[in-house]
N, C-alpha and C. Protein backbone atom coordinates (compact mmCIF):
# COMPACT_ATOMS: atom_id res chain seq x y z
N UNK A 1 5.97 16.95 -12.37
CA UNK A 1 4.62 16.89 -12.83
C UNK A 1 4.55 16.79 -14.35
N UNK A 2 5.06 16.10 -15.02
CA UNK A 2 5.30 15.56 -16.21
C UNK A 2 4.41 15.42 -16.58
N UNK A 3 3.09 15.60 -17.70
CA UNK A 3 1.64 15.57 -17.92
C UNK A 3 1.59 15.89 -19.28
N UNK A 4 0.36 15.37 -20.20
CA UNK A 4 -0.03 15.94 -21.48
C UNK A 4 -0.95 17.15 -21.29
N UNK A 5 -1.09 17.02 -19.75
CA UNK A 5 -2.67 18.42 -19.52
C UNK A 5 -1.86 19.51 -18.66
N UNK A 6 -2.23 20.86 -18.77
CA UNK A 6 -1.28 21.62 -18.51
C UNK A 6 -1.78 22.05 -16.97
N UNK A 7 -1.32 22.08 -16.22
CA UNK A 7 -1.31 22.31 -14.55
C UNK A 7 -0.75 23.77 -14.05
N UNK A 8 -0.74 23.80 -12.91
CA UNK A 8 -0.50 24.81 -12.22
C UNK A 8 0.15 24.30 -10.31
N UNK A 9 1.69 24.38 -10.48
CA UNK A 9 2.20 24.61 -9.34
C UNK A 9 2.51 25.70 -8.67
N UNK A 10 1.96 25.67 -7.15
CA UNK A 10 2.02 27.19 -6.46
C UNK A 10 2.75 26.75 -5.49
N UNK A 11 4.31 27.49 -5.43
CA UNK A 11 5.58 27.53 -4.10
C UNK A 11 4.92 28.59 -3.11
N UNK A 12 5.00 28.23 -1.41
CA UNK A 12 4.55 28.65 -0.86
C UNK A 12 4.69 28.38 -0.01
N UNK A 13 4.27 29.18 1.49
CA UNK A 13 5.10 28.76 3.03
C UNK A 13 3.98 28.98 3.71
N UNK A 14 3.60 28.21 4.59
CA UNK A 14 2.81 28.39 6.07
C UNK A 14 2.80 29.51 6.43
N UNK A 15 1.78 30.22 7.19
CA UNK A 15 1.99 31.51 7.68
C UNK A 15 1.90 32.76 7.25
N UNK A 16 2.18 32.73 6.33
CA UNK A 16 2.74 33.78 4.93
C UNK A 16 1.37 33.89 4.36
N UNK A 17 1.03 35.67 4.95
CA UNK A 17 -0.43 36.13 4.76
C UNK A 17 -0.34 36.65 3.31
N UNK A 18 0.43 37.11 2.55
CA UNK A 18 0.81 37.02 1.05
C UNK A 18 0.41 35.64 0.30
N UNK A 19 1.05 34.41 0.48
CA UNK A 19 0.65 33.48 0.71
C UNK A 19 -1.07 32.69 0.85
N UNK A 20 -1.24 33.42 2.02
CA UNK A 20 -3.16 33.16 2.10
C UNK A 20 -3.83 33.63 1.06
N UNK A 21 -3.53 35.01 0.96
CA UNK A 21 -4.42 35.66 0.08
C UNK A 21 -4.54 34.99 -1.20
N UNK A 22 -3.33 34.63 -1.78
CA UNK A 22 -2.64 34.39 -3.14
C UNK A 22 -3.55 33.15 -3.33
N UNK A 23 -3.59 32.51 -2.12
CA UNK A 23 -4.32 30.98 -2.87
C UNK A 23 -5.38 31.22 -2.71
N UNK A 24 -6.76 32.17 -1.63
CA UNK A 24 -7.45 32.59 -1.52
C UNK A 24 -8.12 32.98 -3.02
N UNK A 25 -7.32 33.92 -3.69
CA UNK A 25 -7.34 35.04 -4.85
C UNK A 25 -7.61 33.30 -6.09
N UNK A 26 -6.30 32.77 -6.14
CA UNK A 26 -6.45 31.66 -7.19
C UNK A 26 -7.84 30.66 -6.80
N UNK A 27 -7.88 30.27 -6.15
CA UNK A 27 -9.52 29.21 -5.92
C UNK A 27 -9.93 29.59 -6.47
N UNK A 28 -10.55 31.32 -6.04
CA UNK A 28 -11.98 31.65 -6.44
C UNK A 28 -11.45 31.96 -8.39
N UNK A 29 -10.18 32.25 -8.60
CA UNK A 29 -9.93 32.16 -10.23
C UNK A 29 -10.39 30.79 -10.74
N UNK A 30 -10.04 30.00 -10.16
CA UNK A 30 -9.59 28.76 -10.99
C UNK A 30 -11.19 28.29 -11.12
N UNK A 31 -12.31 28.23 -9.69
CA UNK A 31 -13.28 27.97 -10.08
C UNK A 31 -14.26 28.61 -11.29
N UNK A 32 -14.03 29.64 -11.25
CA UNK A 32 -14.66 30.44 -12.46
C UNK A 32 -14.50 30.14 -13.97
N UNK A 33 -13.28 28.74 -13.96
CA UNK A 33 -12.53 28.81 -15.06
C UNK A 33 -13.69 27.52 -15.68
N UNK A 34 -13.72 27.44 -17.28
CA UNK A 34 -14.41 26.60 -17.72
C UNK A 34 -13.18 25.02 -17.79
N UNK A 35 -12.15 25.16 -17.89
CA UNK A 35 -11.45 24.44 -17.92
C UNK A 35 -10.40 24.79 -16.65
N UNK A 36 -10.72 23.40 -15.83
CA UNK A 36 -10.05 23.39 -14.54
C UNK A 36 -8.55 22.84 -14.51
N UNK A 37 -7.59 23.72 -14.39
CA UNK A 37 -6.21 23.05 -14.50
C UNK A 37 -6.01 21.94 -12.91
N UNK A 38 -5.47 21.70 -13.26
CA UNK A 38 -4.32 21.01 -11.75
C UNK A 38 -3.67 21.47 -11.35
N UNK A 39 -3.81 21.59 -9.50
CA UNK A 39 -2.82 22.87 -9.18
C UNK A 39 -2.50 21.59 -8.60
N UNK A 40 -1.04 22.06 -8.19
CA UNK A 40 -0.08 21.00 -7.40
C UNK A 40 0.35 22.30 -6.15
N UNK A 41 0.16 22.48 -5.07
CA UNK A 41 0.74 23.19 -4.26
C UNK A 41 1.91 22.57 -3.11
N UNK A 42 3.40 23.28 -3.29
CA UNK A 42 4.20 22.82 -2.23
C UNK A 42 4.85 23.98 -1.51
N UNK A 43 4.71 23.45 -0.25
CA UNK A 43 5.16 24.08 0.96
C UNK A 43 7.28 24.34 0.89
N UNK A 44 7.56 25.19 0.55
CA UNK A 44 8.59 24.99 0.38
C UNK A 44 9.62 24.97 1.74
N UNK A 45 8.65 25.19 3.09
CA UNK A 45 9.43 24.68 4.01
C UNK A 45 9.86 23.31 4.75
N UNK A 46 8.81 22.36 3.48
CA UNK A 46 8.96 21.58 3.66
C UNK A 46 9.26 20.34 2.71
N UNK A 47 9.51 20.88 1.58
CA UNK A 47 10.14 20.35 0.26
C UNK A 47 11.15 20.91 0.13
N UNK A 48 12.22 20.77 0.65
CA UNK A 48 13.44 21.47 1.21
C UNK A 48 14.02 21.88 -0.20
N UNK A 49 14.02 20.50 -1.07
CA UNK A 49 14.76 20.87 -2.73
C UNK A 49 14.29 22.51 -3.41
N UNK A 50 12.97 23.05 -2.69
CA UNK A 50 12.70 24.16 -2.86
C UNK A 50 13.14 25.29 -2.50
N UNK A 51 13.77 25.25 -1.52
CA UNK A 51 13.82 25.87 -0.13
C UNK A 51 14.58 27.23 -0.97
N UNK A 52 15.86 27.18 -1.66
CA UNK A 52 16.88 28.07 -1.33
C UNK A 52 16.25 28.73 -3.06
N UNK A 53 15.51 27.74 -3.55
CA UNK A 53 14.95 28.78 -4.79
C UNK A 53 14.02 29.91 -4.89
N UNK A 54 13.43 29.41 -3.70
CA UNK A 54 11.92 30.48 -2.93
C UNK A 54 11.56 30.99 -2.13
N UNK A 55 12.62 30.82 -1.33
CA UNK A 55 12.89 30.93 0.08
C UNK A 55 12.16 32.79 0.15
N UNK A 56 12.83 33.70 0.17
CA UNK A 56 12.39 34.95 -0.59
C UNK A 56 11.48 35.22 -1.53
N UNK A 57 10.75 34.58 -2.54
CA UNK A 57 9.90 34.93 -3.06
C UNK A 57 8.53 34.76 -3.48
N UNK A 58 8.44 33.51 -2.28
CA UNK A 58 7.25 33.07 -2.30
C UNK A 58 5.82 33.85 -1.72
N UNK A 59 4.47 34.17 -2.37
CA UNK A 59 4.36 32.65 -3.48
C UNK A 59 4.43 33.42 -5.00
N UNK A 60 4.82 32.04 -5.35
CA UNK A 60 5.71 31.68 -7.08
C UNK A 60 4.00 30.70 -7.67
N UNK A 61 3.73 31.36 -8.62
CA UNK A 61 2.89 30.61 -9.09
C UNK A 61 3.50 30.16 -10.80
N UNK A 62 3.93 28.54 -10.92
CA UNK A 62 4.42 28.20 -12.34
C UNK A 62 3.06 27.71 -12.93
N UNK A 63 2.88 27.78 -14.26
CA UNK A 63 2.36 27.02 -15.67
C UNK A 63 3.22 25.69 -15.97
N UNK A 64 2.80 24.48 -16.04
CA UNK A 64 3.52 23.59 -16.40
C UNK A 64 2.78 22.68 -17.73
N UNK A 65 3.48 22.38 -18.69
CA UNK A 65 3.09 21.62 -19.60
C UNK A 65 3.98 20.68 -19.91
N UNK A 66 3.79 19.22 -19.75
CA UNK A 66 4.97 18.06 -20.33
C UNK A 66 6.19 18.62 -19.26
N UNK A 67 7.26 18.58 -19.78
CA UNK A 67 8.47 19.07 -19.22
C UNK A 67 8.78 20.37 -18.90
N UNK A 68 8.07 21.48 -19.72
CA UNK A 68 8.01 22.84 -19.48
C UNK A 68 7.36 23.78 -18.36
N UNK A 69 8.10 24.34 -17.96
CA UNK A 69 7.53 25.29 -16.20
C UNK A 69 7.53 26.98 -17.27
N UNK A 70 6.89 27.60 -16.89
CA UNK A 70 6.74 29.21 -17.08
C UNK A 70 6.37 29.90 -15.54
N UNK A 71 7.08 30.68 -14.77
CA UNK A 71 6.70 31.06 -13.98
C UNK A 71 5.27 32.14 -14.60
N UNK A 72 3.95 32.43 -13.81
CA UNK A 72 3.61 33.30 -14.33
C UNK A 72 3.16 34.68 -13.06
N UNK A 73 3.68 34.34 -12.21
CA UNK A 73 3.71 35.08 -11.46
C UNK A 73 4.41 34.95 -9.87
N UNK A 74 4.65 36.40 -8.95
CA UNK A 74 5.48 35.87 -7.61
C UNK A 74 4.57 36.92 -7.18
N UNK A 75 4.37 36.75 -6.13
CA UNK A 75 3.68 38.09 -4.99
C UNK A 75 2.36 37.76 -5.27
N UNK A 76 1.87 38.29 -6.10
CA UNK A 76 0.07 38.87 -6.00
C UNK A 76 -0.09 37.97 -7.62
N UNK A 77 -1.30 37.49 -7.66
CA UNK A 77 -1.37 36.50 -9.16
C UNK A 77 -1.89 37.83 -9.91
N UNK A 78 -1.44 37.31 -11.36
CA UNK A 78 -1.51 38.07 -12.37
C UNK A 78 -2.66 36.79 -13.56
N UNK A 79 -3.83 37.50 -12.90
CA UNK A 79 -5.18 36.91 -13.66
C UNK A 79 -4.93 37.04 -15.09
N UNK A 80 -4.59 38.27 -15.73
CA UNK A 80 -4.36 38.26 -17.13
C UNK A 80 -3.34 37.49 -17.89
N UNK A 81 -2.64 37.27 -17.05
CA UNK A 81 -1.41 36.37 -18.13
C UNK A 81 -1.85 35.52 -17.74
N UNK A 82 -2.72 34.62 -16.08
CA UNK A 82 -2.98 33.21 -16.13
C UNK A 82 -3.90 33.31 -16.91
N UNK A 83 -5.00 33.67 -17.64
CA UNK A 83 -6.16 33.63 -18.14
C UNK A 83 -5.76 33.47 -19.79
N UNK A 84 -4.98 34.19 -20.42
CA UNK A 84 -4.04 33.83 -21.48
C UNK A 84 -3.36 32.50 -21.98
N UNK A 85 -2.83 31.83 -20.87
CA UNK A 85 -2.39 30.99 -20.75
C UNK A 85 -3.46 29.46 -20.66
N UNK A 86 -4.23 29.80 -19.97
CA UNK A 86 -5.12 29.06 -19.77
C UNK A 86 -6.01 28.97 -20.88
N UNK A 87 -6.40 29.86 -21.50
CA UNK A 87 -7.29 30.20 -22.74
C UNK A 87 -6.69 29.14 -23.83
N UNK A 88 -5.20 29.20 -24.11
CA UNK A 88 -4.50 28.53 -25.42
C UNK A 88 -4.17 27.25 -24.81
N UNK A 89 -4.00 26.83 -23.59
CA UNK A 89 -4.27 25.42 -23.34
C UNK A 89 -5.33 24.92 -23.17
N UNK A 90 -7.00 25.30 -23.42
CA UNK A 90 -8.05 24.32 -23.52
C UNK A 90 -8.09 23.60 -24.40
């Protein structure tokens, strides 16, 4: 996801009520946001190149800018560091 605008990829598996919530929890973030990133979401049971990185810790929510990934959170989203983050990329 190579980009000049900074995005948001979320690793994540079918099924996986951690998982529900997590993207559940991000929507209702992201809509609230004045500046709407790009989320890219992949299933890592089915983007296999993922598989053995996340397999265990999904969901992985990264920050991506240009070439650069920052994970900013795994398990439960962490509104304050995405909101940080998001703030200095408008």
């Amino acid at each position: 996801m190579p980009s000049n605008k900074p995005g948001l990829i979320l690793y994540f598996r079918e099924g996986c009520h951690l998982c529900d919530d997590f993207v559940h929890e991000l929507h209702q973030f992201i809509d609230e946001q004045p500046f709407q990133p790009v989320l890219t979401c992949v299933d890592i049971d089915r983007e296999h190149a993922y598989f053995a990185t996340y397999n265990t810790r999904v969901p992985v929510l990264e920050y991506a800018f240009g070439d650069q990934r920052l994970t900013v959170c795994e398990f439960y989203l962490d509104k304050q560091t995405l909101q940080v983050l998001l703030s200095q990329s408008s």
